[in-house]
N, C-alpha and C. Protein backbone atom coordinates (compact mmCIF):
# COMPACT_ATOMS: atom_id res chain seq x y z
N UNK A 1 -14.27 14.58 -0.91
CA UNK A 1 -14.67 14.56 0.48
C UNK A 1 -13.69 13.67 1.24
N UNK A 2 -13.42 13.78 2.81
CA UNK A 2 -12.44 13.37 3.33
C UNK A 2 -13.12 12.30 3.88
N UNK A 3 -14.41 12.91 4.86
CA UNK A 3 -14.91 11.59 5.72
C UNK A 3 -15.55 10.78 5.39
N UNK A 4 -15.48 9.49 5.91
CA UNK A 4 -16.71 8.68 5.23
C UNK A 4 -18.25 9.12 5.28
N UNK A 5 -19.44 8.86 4.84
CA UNK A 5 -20.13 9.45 4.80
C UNK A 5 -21.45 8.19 5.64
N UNK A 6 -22.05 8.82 6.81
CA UNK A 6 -23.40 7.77 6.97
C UNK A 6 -24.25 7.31 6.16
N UNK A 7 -24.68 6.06 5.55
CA UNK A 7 -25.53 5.38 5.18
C UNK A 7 -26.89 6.46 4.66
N UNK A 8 -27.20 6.85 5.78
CA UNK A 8 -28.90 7.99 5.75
C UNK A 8 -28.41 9.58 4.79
N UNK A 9 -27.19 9.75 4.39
CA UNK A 9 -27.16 10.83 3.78
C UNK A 9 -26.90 10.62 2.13
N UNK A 10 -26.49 11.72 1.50
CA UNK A 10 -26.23 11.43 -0.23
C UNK A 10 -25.44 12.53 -0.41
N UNK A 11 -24.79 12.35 -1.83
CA UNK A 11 -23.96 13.01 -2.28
C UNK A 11 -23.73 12.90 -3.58
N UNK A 12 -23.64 13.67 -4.42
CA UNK A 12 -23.29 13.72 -5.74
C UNK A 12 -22.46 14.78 -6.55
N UNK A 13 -22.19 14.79 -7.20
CA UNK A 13 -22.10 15.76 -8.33
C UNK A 13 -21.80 16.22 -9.83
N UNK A 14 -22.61 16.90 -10.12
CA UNK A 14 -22.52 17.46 -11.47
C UNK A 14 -21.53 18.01 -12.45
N UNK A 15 -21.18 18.20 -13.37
CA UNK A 15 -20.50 18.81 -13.63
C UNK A 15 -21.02 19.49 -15.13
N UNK A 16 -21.61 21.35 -15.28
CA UNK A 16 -22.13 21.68 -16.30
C UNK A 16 -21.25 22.66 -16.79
N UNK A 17 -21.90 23.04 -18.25
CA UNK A 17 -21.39 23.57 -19.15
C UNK A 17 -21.83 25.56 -18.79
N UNK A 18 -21.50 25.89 -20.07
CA UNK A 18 -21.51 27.19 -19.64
C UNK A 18 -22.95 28.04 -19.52
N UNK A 19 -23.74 27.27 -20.23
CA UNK A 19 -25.30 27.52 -19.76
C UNK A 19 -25.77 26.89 -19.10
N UNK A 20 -25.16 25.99 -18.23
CA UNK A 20 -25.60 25.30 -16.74
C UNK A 20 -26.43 24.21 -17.08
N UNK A 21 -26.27 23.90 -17.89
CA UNK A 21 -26.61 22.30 -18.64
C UNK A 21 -25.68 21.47 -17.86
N UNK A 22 -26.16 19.75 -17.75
CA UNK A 22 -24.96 19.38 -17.06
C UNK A 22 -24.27 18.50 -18.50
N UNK A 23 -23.12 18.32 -18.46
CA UNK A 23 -22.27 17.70 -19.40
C UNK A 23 -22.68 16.11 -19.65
N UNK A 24 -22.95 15.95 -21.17
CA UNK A 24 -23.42 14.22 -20.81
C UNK A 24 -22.11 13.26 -20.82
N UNK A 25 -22.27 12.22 -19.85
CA UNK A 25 -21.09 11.72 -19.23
C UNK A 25 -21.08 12.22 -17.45
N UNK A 26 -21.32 13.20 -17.34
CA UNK A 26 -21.02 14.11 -15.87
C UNK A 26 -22.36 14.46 -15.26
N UNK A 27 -23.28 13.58 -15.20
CA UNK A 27 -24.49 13.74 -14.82
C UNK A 27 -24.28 13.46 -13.06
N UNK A 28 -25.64 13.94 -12.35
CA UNK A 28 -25.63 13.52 -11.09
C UNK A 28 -25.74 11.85 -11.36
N UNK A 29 -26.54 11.25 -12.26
CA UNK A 29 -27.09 9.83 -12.68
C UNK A 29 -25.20 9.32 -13.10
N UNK A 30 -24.73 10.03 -13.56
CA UNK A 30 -23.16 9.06 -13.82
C UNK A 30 -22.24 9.22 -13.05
N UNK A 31 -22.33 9.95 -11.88
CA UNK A 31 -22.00 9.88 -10.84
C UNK A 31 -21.53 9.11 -9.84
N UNK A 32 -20.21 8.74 -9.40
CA UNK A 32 -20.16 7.51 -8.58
C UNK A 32 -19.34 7.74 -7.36
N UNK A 33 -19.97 7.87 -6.15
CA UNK A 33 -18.85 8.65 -5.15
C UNK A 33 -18.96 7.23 -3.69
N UNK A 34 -17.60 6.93 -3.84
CA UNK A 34 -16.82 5.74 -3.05
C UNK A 34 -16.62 6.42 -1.70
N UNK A 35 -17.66 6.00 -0.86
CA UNK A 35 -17.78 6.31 0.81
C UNK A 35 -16.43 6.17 1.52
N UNK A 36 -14.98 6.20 1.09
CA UNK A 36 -13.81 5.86 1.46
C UNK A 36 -13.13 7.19 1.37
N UNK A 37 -11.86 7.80 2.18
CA UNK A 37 -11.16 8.69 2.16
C UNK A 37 -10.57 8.49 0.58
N UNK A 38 -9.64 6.74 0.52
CA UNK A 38 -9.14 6.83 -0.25
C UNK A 38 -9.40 6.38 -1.59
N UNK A 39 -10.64 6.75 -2.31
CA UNK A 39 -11.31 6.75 -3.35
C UNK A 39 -11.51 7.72 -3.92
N UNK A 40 -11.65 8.13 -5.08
CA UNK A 40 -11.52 9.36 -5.97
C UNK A 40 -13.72 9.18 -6.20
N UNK A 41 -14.14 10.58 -6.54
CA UNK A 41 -15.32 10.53 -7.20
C UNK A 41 -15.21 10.59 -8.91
N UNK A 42 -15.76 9.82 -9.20
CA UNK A 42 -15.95 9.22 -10.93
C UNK A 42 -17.32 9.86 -11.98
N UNK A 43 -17.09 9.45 -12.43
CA UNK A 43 -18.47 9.43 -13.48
C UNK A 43 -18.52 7.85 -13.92
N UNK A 44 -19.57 7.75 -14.30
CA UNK A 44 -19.88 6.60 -14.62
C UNK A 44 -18.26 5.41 -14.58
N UNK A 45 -17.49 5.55 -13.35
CA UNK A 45 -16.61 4.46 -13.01
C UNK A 45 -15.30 5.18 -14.29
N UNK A 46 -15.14 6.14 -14.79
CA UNK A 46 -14.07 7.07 -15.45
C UNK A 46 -13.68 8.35 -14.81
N UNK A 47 -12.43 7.82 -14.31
CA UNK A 47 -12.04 9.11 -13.23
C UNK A 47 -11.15 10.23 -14.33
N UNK A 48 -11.53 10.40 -15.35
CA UNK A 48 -10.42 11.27 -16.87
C UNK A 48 -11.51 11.85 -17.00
N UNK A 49 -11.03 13.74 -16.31
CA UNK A 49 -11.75 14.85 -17.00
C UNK A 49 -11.24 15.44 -17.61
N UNK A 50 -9.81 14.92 -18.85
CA UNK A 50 -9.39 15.45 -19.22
C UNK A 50 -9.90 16.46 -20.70
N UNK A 51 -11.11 15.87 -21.09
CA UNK A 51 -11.67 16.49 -21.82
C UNK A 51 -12.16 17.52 -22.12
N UNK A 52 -12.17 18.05 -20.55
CA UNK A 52 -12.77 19.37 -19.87
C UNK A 52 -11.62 20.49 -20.11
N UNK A 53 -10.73 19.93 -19.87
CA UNK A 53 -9.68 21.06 -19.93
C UNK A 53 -9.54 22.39 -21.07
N UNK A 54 -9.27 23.13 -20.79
CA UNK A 54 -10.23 24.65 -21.06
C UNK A 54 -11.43 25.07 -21.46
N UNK A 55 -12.21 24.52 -21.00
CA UNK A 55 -14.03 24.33 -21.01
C UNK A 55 -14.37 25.56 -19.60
N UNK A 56 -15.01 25.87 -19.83
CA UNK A 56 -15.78 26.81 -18.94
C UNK A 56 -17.29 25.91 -18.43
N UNK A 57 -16.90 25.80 -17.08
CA UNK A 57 -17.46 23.97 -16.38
C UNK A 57 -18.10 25.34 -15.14
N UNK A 58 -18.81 24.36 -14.27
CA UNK A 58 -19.12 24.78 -13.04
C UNK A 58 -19.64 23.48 -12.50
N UNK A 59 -19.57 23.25 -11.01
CA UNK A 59 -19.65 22.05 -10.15
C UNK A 59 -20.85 22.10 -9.73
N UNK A 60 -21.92 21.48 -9.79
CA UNK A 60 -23.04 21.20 -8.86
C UNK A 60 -22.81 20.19 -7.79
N UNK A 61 -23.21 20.29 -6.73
CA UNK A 61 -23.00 18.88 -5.46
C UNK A 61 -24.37 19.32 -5.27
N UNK A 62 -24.72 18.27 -5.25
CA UNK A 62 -26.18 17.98 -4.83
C UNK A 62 -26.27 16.99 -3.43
N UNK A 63 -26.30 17.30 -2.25
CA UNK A 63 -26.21 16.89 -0.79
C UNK A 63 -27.06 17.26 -0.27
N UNK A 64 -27.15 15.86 0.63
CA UNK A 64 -28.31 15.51 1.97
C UNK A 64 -27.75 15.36 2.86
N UNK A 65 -28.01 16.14 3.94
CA UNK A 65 -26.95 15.34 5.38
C UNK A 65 -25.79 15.53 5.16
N UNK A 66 -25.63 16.39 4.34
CA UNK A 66 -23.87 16.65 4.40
C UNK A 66 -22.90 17.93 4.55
N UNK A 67 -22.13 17.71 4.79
CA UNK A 67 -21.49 19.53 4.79
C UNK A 67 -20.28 19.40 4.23
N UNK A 68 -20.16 20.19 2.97
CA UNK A 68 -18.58 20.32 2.19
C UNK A 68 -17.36 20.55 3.22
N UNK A 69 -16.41 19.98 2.71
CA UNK A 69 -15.22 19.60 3.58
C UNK A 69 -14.25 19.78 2.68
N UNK A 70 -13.62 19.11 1.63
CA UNK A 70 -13.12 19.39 0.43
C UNK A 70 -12.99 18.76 -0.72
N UNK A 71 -12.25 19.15 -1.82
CA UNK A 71 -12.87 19.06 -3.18
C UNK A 71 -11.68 19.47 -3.90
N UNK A 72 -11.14 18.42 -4.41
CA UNK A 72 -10.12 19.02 -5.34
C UNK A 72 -9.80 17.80 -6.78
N UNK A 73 -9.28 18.72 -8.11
CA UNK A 73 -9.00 17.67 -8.74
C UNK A 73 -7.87 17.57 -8.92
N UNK A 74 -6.97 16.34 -9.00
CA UNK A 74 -5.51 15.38 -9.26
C UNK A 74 -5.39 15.35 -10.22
N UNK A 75 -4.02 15.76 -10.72
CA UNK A 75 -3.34 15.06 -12.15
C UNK A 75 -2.88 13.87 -12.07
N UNK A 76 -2.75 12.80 -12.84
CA UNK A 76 -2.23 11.55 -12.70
C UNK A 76 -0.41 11.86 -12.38
């Protein structure tokens, strides 16, 4: 997400497997999203999804008060 986000709203997200389980590690609960442009969203404070890589994943965002803007993931 780009903008900062108001206080009164939420944001999270998931990240599940191929039967829509969410991945343990990648829970909404390990979730950690830094109200700053220039902050990355984490899991439990570990920004390495490299584990994922060729996994068949799907994204849950679970939002209040919010409207997707964008979403992308970085290679180091």
């Amino acid at each position: 997400m780009k903008k900062p986000l108001p206080a009164s709203g939420h944001l999270d997200l998931e990240v599940l497997d191929e039967t829509n389980k969410p991945i343990t590690g990648c829970t909404s609960a390990d979730c950690i999203y830094y109200n700053n442009v220039h902050k990355c969203m984490t899991f439990a404070g570990k920004p390495d999804l490299t584990a994922l890589i060729g996994r068949t994943i799907r994204l849950r965002f679970n939002m209040r008060e919010r409207k997707p803007h964008a979403f992308q993931f970085v290679g180091k």
